[in-house]
PDB file of N, CA and C in Angstrom:
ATOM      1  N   UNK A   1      -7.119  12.725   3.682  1.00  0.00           N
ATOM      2  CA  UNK A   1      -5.940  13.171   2.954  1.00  0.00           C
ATOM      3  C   UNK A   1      -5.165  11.980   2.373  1.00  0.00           C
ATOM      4  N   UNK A   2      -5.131  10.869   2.774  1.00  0.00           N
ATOM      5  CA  UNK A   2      -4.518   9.838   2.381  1.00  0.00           C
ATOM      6  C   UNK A   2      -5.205   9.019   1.408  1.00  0.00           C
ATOM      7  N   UNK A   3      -6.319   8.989   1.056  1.00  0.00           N
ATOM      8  CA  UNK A   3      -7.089   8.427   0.311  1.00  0.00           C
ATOM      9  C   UNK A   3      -6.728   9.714  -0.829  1.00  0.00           C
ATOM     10  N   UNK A   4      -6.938  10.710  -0.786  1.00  0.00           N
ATOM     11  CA  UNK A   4      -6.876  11.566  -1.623  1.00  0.00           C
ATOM     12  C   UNK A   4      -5.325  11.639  -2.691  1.00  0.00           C
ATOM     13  N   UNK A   5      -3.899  11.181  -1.577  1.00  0.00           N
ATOM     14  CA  UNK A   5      -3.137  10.861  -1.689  1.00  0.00           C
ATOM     15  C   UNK A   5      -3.182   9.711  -3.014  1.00  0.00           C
ATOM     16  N   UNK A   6      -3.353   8.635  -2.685  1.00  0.00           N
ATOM     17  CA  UNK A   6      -3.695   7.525  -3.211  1.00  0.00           C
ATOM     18  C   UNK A   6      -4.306   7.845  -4.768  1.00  0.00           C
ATOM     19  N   UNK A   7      -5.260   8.275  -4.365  1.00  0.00           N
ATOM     20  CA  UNK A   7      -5.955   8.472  -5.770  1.00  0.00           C
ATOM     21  C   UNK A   7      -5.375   9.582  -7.506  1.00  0.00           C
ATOM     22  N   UNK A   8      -4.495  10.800  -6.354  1.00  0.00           N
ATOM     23  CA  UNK A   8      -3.724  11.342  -7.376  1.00  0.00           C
ATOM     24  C   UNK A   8      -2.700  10.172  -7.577  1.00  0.00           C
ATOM     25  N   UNK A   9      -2.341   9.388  -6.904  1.00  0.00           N
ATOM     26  CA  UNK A   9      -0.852   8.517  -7.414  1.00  0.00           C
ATOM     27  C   UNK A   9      -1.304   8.082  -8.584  1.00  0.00           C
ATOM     28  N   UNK A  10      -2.627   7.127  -8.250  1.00  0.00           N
ATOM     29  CA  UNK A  10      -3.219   6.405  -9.326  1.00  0.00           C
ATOM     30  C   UNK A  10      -3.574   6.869 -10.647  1.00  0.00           C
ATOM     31  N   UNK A  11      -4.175   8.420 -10.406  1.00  0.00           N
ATOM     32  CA  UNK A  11      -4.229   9.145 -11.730  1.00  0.00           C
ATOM     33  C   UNK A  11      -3.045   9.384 -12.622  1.00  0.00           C
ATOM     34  N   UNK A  12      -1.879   9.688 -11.909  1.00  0.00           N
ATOM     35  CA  UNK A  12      -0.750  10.221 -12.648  1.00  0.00           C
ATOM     36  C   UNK A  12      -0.214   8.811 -12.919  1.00  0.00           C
ATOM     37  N   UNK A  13      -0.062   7.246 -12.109  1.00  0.00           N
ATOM     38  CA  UNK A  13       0.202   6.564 -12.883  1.00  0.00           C
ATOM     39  C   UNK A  13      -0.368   5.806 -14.048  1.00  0.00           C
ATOM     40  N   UNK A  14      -1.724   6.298 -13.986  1.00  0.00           N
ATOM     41  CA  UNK A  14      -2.417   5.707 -15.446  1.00  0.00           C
ATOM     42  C   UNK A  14      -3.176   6.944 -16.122  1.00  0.00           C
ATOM     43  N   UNK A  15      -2.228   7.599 -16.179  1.00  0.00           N
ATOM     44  CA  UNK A  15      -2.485   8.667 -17.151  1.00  0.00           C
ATOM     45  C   UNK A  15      -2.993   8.214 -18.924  1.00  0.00           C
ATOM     46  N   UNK A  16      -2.156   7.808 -19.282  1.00  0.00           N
ATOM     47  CA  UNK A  16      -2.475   7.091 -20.357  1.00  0.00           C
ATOM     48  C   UNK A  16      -4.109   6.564 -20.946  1.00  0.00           C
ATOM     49  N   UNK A  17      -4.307   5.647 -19.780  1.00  0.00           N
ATOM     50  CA  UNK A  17      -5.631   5.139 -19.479  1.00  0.00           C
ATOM     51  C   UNK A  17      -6.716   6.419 -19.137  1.00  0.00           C
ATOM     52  N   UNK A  18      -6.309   7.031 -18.138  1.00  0.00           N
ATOM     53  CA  UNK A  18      -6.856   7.988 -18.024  1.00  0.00           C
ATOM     54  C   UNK A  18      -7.705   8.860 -19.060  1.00  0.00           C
ATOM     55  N   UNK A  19      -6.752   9.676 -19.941  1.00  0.00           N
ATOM     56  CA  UNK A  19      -6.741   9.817 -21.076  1.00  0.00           C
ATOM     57  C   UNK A  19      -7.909   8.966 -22.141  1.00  0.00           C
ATOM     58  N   UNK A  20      -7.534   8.201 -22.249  1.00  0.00           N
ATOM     59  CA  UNK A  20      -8.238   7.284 -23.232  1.00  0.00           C
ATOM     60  C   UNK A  20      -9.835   7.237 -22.891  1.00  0.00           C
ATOM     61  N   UNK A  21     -10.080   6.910 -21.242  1.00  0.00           N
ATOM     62  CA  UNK A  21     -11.285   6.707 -20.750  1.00  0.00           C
ATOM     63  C   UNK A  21     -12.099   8.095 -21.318  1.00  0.00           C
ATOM     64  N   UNK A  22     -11.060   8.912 -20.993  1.00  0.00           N
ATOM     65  CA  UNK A  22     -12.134  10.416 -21.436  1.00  0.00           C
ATOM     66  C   UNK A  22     -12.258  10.646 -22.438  1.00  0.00           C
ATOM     67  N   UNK A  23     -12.062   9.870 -23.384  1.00  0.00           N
ATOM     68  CA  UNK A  23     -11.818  10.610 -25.088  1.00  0.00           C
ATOM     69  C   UNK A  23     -13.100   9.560 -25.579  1.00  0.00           C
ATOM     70  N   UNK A  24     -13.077   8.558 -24.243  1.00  0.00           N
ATOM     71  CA  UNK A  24     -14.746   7.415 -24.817  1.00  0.00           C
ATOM     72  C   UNK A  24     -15.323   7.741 -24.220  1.00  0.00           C
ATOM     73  N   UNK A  25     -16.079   8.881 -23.395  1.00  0.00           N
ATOM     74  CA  UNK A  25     -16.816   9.488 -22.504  1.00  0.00           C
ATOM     75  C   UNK A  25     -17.333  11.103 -23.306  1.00  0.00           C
ATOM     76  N   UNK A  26     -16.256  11.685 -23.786  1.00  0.00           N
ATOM     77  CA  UNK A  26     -16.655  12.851 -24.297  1.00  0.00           C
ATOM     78  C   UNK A  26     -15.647  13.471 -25.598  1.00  0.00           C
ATOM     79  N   UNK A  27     -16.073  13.822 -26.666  1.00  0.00           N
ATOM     80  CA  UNK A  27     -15.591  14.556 -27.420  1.00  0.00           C
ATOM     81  C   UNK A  27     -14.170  14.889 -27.733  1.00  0.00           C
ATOM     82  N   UNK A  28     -13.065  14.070 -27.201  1.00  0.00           N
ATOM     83  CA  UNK A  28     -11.767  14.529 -26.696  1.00  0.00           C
ATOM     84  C   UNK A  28     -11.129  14.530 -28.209  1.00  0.00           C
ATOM     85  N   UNK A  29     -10.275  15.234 -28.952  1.00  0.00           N
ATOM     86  CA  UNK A  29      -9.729  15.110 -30.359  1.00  0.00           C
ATOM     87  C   UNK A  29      -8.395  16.133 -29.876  1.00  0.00           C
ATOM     88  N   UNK A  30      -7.558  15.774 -30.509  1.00  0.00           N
ATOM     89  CA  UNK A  30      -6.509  16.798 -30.524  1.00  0.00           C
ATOM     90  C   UNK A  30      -6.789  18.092 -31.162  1.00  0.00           C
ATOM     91  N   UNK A  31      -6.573  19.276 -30.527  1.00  0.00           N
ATOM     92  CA  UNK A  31      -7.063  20.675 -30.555  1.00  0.00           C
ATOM     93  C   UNK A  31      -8.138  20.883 -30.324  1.00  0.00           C
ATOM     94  N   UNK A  32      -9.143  19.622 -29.885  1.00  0.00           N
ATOM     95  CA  UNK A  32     -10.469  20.391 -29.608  1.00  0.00           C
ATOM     96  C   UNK A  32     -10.643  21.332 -28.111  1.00  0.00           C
ATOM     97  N   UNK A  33     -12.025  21.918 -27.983  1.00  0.00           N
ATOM     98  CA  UNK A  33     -12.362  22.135 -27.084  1.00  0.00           C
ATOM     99  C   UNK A  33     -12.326  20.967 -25.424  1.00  0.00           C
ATOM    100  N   UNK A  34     -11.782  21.282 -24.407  1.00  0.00           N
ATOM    101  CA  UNK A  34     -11.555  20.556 -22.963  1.00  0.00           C
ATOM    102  C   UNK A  34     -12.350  21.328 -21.998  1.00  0.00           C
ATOM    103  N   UNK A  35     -13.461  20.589 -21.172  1.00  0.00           N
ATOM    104  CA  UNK A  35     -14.448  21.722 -20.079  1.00  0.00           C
ATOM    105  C   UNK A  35     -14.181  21.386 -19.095  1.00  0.00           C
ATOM    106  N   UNK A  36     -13.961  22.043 -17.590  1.00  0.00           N
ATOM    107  CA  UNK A  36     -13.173  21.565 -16.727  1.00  0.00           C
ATOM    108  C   UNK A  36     -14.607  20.696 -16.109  1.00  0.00           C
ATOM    109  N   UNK A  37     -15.816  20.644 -16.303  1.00  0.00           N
ATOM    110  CA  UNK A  37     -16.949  19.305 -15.671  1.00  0.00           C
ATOM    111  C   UNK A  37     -16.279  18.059 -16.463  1.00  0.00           C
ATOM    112  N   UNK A  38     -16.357  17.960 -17.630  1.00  0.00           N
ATOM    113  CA  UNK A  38     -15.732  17.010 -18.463  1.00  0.00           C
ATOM    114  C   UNK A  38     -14.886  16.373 -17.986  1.00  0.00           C
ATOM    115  N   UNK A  39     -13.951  16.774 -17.442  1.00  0.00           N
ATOM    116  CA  UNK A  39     -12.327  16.216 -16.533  1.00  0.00           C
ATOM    117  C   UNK A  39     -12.656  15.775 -15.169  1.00  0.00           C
ATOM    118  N   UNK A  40     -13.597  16.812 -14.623  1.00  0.00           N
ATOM    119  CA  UNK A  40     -14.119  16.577 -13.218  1.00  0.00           C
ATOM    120  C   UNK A  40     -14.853  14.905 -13.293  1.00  0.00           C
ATOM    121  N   UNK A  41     -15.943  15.377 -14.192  1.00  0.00           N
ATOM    122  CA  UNK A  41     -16.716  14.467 -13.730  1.00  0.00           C
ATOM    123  C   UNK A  41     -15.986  12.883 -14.325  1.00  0.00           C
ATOM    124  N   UNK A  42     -15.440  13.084 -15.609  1.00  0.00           N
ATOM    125  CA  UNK A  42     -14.510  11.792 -16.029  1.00  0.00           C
ATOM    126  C   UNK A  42     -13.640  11.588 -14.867  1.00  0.00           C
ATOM    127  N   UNK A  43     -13.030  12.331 -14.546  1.00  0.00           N
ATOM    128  CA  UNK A  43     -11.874  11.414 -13.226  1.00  0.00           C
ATOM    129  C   UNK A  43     -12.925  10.484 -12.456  1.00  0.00           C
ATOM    130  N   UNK A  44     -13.807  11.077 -11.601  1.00  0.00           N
ATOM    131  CA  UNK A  44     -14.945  10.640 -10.662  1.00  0.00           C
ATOM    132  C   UNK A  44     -15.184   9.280 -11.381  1.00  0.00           C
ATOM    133  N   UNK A  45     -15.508   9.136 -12.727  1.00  0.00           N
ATOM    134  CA  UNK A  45     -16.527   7.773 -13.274  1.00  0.00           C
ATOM    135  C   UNK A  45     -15.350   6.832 -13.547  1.00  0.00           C
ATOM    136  N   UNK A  46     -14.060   7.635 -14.107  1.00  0.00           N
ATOM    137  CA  UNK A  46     -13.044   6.273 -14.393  1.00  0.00           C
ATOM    138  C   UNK A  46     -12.106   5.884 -12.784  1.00  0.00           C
ATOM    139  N   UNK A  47     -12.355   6.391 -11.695  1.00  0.00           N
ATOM    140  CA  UNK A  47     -12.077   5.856 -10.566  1.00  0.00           C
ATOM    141  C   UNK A  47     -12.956   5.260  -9.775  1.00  0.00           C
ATOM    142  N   UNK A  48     -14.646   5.354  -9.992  1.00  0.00           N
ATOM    143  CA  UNK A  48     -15.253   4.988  -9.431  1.00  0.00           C
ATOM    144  C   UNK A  48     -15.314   3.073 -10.712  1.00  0.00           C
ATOM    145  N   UNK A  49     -15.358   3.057 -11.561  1.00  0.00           N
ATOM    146  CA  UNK A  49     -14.890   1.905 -12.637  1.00  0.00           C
ATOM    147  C   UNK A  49     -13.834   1.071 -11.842  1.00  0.00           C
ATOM    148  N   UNK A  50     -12.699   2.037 -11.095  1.00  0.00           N
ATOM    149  CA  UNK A  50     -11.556   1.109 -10.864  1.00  0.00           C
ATOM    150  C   UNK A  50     -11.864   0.706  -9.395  1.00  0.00           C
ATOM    151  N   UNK A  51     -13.264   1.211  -8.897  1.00  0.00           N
ATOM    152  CA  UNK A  51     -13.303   0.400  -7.515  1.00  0.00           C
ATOM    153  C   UNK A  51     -13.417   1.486  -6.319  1.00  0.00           C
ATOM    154  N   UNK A  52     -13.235   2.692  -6.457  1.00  0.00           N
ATOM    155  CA  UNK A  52     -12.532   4.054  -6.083  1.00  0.00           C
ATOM    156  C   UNK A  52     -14.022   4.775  -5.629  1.00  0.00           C
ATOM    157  N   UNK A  53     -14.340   4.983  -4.178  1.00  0.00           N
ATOM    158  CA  UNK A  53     -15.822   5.801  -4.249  1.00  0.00           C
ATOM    159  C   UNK A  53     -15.099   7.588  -4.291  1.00  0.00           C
ATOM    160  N   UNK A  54     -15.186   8.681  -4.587  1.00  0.00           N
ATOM    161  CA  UNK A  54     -14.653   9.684  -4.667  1.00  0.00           C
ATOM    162  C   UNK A  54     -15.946  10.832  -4.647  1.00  0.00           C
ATOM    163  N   UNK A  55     -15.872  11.637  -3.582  1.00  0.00           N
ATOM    164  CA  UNK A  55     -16.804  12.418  -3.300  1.00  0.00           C
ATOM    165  C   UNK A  55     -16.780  13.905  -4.126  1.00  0.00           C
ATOM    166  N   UNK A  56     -17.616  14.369  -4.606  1.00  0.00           N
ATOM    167  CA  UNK A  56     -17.955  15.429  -5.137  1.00  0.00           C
ATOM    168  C   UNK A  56     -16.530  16.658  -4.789  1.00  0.00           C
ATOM    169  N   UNK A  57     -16.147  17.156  -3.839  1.00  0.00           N
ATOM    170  CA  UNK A  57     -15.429  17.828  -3.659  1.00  0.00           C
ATOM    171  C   UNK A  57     -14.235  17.399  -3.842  1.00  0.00           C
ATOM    172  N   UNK A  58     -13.564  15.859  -3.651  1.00  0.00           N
ATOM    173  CA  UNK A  58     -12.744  15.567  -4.074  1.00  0.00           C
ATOM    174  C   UNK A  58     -12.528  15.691  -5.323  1.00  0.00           C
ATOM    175  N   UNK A  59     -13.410  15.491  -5.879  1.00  0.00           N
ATOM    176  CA  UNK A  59     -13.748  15.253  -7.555  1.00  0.00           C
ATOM    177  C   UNK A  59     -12.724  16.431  -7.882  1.00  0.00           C
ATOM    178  N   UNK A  60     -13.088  17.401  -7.353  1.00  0.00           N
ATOM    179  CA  UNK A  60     -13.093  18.902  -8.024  1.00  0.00           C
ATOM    180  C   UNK A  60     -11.463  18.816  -7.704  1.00  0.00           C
ATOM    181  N   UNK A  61     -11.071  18.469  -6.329  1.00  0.00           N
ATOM    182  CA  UNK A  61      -9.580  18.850  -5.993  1.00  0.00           C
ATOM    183  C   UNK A  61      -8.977  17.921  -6.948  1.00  0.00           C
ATOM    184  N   UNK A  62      -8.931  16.770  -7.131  1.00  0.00           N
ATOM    185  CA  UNK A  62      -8.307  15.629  -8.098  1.00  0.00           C
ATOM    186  C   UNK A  62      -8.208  16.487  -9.315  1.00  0.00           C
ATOM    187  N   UNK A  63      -9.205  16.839  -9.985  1.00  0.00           N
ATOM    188  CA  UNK A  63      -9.813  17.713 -11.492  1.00  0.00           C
ATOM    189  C   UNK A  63      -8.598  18.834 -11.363  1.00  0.00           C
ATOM    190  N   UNK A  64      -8.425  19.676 -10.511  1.00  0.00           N
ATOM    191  CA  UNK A  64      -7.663  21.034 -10.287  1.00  0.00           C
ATOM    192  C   UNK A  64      -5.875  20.184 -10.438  1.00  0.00           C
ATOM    193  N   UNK A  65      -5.660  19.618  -9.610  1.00  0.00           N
ATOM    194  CA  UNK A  65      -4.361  18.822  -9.757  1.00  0.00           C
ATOM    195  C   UNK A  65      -3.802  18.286 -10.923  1.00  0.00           C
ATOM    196  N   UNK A  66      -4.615  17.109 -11.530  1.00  0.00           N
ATOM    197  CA  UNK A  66      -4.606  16.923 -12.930  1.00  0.00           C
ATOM    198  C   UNK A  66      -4.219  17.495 -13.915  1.00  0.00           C
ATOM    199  N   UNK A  67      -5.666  18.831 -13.766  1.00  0.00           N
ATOM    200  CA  UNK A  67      -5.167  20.104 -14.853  1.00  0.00           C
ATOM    201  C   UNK A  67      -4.001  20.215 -14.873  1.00  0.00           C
ATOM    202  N   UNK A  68      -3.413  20.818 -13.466  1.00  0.00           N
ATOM    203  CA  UNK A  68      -2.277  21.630 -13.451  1.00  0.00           C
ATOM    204  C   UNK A  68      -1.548  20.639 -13.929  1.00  0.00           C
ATOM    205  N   UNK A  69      -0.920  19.471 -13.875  1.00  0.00           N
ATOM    206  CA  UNK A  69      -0.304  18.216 -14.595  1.00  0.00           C
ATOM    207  C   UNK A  69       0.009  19.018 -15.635  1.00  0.00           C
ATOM    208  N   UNK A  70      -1.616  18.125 -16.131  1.00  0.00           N
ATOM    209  CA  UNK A  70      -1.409  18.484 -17.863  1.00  0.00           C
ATOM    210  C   UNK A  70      -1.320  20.257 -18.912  1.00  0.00           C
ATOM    211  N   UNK A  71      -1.204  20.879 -18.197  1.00  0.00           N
ATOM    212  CA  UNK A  71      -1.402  21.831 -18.073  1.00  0.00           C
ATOM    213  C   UNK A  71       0.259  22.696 -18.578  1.00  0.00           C
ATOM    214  N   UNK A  72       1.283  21.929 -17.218  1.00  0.00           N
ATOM    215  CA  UNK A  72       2.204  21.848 -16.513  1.00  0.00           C
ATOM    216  C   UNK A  72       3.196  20.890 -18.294  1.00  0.00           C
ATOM    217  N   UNK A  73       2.590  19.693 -18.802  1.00  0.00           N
ATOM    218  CA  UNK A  73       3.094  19.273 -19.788  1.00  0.00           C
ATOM    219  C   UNK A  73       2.620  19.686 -21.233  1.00  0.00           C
ATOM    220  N   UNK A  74       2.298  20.762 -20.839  1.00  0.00           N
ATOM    221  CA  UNK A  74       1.671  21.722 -22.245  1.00  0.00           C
ATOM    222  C   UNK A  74       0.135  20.342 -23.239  1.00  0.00           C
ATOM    223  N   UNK A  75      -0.277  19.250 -22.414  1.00  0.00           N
ATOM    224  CA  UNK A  75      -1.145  19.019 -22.877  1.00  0.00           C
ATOM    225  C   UNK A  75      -2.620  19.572 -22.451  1.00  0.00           C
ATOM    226  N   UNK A  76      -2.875  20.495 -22.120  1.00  0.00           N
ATOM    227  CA  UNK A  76      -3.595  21.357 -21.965  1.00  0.00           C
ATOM    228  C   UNK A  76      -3.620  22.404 -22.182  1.00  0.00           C
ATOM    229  N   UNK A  77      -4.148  23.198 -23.089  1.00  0.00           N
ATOM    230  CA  UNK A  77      -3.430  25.031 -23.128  1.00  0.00           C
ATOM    231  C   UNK A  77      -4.513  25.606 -22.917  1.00  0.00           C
ATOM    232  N   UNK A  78      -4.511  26.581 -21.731  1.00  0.00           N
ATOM    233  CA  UNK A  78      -5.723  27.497 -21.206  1.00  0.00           C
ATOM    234  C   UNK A  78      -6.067  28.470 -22.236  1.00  0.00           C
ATOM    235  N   UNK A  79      -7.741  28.337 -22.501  1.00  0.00           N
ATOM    236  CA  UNK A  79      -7.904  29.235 -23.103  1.00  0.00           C
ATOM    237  C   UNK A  79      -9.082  30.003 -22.727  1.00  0.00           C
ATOM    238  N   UNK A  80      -9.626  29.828 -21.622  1.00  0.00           N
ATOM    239  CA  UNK A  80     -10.854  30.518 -20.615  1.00  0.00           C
ATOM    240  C   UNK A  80     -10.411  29.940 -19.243  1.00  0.00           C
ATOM    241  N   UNK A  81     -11.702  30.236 -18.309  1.00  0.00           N
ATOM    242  CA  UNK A  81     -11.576  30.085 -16.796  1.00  0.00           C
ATOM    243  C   UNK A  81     -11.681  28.522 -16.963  1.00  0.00           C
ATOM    244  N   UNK A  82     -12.278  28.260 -17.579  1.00  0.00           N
ATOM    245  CA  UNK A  82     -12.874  26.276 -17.216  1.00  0.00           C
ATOM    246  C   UNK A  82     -12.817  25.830 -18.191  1.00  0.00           C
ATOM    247  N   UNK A  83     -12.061  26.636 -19.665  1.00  0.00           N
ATOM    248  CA  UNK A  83     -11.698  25.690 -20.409  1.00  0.00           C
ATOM    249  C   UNK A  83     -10.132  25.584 -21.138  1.00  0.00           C
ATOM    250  N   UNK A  84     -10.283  24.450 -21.945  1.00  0.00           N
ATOM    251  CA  UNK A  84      -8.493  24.503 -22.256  1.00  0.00           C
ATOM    252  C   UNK A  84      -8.722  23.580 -24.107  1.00  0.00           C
ATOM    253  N   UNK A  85      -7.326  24.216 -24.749  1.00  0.00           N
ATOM    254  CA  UNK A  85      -7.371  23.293 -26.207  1.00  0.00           C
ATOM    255  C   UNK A  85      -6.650  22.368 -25.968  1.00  0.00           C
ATOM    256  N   UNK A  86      -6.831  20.855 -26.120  1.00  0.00           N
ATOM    257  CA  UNK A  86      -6.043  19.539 -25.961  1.00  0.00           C
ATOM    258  C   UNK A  86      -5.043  19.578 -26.944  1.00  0.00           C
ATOM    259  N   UNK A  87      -3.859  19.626 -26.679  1.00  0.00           N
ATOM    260  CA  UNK A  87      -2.705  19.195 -27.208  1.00  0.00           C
ATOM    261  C   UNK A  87      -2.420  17.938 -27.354  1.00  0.00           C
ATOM    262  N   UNK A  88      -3.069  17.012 -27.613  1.00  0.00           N
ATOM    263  CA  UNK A  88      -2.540  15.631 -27.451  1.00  0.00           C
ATOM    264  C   UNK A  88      -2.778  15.019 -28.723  1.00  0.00           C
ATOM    265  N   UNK A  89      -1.594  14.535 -29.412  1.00  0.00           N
ATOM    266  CA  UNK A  89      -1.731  14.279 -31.290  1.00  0.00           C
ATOM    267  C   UNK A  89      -2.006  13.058 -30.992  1.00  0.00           C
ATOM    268  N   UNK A  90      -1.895  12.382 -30.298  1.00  0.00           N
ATOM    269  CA  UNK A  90      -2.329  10.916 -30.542  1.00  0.00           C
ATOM    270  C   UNK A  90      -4.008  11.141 -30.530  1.00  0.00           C
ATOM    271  N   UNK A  91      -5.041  11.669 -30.115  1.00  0.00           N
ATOM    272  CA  UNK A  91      -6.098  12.096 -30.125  1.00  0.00           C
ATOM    273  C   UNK A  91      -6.518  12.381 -31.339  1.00  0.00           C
ATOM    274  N   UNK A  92      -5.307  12.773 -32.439  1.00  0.00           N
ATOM    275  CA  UNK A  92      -5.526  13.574 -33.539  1.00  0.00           C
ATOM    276  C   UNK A  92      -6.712  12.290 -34.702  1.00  0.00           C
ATOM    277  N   UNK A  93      -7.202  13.175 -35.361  1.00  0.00           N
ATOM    278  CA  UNK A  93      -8.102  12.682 -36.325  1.00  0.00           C
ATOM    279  C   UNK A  93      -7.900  12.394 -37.823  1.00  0.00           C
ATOM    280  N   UNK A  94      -7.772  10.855 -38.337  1.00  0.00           N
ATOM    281  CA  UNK A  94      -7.039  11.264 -39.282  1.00  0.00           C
ATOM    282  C   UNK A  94      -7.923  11.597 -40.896  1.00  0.00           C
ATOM    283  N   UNK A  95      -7.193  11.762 -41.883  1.00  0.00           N
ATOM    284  CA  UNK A  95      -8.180  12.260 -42.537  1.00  0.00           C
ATOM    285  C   UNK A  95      -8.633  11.022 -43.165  1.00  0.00           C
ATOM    286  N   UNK A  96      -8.320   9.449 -42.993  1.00  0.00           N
ATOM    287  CA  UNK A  96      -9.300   8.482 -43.551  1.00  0.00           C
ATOM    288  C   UNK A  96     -10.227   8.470 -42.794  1.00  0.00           C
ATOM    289  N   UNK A  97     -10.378   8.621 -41.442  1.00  0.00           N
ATOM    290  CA  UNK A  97     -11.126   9.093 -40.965  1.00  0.00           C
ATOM    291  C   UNK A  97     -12.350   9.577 -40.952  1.00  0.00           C
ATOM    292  N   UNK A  98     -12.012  11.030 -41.662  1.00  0.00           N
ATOM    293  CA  UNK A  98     -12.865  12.124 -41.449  1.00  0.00           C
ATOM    294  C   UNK A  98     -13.745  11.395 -42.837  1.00  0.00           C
ATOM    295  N   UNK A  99     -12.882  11.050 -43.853  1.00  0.00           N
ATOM    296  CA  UNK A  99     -13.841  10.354 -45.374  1.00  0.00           C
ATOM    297  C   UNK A  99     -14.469   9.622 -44.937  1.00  0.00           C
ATOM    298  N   UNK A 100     -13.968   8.486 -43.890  1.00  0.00           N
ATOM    299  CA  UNK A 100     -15.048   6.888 -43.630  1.00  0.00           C
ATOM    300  C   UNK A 100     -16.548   8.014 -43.420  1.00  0.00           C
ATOM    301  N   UNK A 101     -16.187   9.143 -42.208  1.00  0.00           N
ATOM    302  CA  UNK A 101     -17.495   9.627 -41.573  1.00  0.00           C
ATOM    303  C   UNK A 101     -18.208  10.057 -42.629  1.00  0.00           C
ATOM    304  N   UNK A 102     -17.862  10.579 -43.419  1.00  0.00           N
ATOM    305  CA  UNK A 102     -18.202  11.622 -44.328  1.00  0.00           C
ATOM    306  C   UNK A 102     -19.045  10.549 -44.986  1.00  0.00           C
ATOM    307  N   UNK A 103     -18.502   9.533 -46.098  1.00  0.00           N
ATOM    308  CA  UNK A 103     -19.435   8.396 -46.720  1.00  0.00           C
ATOM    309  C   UNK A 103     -20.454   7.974 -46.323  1.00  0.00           C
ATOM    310  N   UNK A 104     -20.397   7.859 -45.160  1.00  0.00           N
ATOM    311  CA  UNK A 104     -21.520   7.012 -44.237  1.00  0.00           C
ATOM    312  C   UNK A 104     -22.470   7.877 -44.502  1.00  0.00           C
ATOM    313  N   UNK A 105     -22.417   9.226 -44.615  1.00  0.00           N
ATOM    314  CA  UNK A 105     -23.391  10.241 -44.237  1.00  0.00           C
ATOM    315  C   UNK A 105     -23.980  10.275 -45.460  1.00  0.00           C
TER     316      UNK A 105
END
């Protein structure tokens, strides 16, 4: 319980980071689609990065907490059992952006 302790502190104080790690791990854009493995398994890899061993079931309780966080700060909005639309505009895509991709192609 105290390790578990520990590790939500650490999440909620580097949220930010947090954040970021998952958006270079998977698909993260403002309004896109959010899968609750996605969150699960990103918490697990960006704490196990910071040194952090975190067991499968923890995974899941950390993942459930989180949610509710972000959830809780409307950067998450439920829209199924295990999934949610990201509210987060800094995520957002801009449209030089979307042209650079587009050219390339």
């Amino acid at each position: 319980m105290k390790e578990h302790k520990k590790f939500i502190t650490f999440l909620v104080e580097n949220q930010t980071s947090l954040m970021n790690y998952l958006k270079s791990r998977y698909p993260m854009h403002h309004k896109s689609n959010v899968f609750y493995r996605d969150i699960q398994y990103g918490i697990r890899h960006f704490l196990e990065k910071k040194g952090m061993q975190v067991s499968y079931t923890d995974s899941e309780l950390l993942a459930n907490e989180i949610i509710n966080l972000l959830e809780n700060e409307n950067t998450l909005l439920r829209v199924g059992n295990m999934s949610w639309v990201l509210n987060y505009p800094q995520f957002a895509v801009s449209q030089s952006n979307i042209q650079s991709q587009t050219n390339h192609n």
